[in-house]
N, C-alpha and C. Protein backbone atom coordinates (compact mmCIF):
# COMPACT_ATOMS: atom_id res chain seq x y z
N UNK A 1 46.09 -4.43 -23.99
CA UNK A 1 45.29 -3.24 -23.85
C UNK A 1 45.86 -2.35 -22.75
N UNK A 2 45.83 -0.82 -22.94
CA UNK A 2 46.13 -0.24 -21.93
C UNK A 2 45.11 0.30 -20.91
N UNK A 3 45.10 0.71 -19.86
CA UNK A 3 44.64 1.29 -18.88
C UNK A 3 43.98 2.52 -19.19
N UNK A 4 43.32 3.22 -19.69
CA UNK A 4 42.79 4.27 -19.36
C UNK A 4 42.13 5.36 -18.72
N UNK A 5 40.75 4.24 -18.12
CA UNK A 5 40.05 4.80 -17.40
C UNK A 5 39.76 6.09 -17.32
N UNK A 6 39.21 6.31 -18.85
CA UNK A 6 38.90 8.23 -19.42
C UNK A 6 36.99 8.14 -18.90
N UNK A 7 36.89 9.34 -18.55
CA UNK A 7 35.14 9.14 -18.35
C UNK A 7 34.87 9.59 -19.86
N UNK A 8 33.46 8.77 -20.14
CA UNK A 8 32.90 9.34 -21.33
C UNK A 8 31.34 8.98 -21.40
N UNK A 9 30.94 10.05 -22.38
CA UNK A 9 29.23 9.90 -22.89
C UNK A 9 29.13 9.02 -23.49
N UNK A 10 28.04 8.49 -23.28
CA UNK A 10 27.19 6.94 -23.88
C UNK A 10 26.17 6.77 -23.74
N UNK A 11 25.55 6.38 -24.48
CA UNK A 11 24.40 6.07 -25.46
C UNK A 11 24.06 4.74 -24.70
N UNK A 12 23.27 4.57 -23.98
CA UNK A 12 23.20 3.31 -23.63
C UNK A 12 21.68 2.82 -23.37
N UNK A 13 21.04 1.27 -24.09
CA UNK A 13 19.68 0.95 -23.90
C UNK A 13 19.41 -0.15 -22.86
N UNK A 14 18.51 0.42 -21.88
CA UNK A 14 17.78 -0.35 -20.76
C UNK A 14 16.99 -1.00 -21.18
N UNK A 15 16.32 -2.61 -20.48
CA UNK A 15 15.75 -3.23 -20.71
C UNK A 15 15.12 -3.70 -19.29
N UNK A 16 14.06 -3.17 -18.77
CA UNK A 16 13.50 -3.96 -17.61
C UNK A 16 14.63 -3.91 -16.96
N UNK A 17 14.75 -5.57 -16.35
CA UNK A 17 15.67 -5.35 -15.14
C UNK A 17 17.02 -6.02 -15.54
N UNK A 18 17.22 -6.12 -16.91
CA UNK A 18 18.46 -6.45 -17.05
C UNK A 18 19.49 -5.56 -17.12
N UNK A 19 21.04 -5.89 -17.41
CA UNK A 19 21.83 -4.53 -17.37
C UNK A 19 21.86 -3.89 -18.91
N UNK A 20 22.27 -2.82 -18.24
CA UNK A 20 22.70 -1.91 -19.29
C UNK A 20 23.35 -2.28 -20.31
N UNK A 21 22.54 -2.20 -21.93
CA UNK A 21 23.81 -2.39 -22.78
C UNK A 21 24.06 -1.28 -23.64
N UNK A 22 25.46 -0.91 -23.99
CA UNK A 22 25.89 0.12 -24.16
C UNK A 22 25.60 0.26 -26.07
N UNK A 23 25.33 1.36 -26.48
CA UNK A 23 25.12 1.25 -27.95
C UNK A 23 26.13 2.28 -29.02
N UNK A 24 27.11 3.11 -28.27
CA UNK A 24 27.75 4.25 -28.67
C UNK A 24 28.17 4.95 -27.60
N UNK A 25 29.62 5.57 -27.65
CA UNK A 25 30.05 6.33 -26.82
C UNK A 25 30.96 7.38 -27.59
N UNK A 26 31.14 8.72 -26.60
CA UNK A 26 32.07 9.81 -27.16
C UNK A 26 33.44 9.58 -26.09
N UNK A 27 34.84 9.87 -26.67
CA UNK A 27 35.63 10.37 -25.74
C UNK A 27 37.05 11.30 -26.65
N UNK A 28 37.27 11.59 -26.06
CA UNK A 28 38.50 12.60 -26.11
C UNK A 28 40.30 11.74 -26.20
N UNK A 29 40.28 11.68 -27.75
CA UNK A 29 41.63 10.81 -27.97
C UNK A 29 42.85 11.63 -27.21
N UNK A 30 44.24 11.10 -28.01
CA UNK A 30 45.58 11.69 -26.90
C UNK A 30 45.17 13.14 -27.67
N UNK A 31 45.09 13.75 -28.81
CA UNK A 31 45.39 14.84 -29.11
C UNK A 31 44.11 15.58 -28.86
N UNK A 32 43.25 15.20 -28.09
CA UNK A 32 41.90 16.19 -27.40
C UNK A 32 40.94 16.39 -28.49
N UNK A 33 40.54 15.69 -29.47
CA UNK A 33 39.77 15.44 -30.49
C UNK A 33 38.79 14.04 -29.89
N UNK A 34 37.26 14.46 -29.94
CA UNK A 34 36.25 14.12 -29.73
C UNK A 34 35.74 12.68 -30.73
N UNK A 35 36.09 11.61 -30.19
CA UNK A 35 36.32 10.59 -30.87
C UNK A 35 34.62 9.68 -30.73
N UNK A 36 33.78 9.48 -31.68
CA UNK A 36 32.45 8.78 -31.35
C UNK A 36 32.74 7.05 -31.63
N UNK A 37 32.47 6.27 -30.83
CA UNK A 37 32.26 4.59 -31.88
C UNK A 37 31.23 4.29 -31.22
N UNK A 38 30.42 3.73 -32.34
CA UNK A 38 29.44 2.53 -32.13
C UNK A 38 30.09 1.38 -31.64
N UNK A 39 29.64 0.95 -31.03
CA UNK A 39 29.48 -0.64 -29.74
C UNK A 39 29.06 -1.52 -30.91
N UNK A 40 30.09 -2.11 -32.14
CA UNK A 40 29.77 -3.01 -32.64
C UNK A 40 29.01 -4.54 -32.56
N UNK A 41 30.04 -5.10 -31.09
CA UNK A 41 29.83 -6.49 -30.68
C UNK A 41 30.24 -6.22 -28.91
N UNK A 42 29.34 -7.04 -28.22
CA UNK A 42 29.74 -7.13 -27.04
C UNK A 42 30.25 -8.15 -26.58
N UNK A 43 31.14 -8.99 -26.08
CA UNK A 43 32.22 -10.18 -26.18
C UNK A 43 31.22 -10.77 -25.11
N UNK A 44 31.47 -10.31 -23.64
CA UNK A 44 31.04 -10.65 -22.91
C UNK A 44 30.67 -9.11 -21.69
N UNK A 45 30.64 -9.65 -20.68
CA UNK A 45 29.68 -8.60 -19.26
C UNK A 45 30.39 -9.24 -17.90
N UNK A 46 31.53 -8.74 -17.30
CA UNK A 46 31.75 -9.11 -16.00
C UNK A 46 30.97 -8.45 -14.84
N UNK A 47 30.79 -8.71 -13.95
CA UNK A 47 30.28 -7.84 -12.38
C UNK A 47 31.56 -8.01 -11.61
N UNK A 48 32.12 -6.84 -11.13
CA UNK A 48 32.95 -6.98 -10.65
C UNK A 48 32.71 -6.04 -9.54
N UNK A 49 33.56 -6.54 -8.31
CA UNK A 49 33.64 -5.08 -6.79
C UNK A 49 35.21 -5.08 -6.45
N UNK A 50 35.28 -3.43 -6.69
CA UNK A 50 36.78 -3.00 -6.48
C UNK A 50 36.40 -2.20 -5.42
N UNK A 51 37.06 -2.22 -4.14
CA UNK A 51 36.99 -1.99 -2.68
C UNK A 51 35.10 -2.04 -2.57
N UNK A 52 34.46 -2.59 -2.73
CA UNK A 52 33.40 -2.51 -2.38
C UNK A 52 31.98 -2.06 -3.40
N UNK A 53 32.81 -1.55 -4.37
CA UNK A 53 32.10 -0.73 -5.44
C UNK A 53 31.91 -1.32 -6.19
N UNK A 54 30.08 -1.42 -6.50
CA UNK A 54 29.98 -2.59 -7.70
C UNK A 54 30.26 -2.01 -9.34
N UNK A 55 30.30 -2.40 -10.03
CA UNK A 55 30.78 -2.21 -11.16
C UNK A 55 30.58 -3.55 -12.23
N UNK A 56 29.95 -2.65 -13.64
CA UNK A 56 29.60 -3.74 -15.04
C UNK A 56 31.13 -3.34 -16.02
N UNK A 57 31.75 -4.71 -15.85
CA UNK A 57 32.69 -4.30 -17.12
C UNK A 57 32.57 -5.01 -18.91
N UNK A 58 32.54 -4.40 -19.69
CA UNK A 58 32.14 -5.11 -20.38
C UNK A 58 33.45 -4.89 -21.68
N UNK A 59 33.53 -6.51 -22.00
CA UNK A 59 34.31 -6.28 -23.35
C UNK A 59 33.78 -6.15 -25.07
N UNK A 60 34.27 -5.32 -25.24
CA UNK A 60 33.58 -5.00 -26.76
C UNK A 60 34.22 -4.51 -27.69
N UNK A 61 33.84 -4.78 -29.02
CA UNK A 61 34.77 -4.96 -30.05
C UNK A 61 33.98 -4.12 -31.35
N UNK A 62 35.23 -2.90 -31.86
CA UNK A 62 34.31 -1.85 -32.80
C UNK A 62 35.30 -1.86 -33.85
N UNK A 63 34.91 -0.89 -34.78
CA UNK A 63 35.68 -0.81 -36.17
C UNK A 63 36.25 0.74 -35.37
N UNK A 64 37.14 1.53 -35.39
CA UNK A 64 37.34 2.81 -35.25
C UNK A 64 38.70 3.09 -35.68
N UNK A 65 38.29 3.91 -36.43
CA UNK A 65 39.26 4.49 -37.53
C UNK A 65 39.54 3.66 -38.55
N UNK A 66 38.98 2.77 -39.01
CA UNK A 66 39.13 1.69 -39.89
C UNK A 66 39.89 0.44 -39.51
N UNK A 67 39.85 0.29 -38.53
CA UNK A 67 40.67 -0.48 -37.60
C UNK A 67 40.29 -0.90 -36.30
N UNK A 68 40.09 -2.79 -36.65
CA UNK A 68 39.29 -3.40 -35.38
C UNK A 68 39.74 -3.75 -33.85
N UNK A 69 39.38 -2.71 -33.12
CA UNK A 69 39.70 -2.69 -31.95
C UNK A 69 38.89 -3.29 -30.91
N UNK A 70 39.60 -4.30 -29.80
CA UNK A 70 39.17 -4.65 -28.65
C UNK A 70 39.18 -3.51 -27.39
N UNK A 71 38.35 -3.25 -26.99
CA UNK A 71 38.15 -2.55 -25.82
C UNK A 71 37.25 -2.61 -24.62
N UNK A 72 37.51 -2.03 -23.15
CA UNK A 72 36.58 -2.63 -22.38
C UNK A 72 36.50 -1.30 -21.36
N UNK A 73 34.85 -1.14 -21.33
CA UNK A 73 33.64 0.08 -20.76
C UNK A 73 33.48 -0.41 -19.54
N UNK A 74 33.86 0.17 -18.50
CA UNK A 74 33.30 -0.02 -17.31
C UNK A 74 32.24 1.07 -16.84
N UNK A 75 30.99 0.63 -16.20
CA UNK A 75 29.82 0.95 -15.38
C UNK A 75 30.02 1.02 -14.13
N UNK A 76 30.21 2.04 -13.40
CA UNK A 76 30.38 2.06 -12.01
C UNK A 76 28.64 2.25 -11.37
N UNK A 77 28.41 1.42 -10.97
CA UNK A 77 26.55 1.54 -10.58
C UNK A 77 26.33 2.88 -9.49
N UNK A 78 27.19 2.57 -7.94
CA UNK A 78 26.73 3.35 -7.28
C UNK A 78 26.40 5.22 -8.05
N UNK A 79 27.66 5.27 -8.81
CA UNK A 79 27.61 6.86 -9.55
C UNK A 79 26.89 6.59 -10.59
N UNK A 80 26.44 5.99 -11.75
CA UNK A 80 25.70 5.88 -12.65
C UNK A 80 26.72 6.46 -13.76
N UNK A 81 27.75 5.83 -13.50
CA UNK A 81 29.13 6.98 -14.50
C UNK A 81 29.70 5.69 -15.24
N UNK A 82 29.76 5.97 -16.77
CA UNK A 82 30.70 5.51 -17.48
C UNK A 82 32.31 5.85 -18.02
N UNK A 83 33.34 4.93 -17.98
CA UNK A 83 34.68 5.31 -18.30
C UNK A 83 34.84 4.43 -19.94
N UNK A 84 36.09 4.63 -20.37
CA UNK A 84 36.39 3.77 -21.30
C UNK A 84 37.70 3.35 -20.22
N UNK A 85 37.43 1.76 -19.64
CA UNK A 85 38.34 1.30 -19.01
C UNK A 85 40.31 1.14 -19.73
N UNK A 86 40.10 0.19 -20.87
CA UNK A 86 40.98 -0.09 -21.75
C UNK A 86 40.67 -0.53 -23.07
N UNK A 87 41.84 0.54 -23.83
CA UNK A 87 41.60 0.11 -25.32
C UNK A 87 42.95 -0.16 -25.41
């Protein structure tokens, strides 16, 4: 998987006090076309702190473009901001 770390919109459902799980996101492929996938399967949910900053990474697995891709959404908590980490 590569590196990306693109910010993007997402669709995401709260539950009480558990975390966030993500249900759909938008982002902007290489040629600047507005790309949507549904959050087929979620693999797993790391917590991770990079210099201090907590952060939900999660791996998840969609159909997009007809073609099943692994990819992984990071949650940065303090900003309340989602990226598409790596697809």
């Amino acid at each position: 998987m590569k590196i990306l770390a693109e910010p993007i919109d997402a669709i995401v459902k709260f539950k009480g006090k558990e975390k966030p799980i993500p249900y759909k996101f938008r982002y902007s492929d290489a040629y600047g076309r507005l790309q949507e996938v549904r959050v087929d399967r979620i693999l797993f949910c790391d917590e991770i702190k990079i210099a201090g900053i907590r952060a939900l990474v999660y791996r998840c697995q969609s159909i997009v473009n007809g073609v099943e891709k692994l990819y992984e959404l990071k949650y940065i908590v303090p900003e309340c901001r989602w990226e598409l980490y790596k697809m």
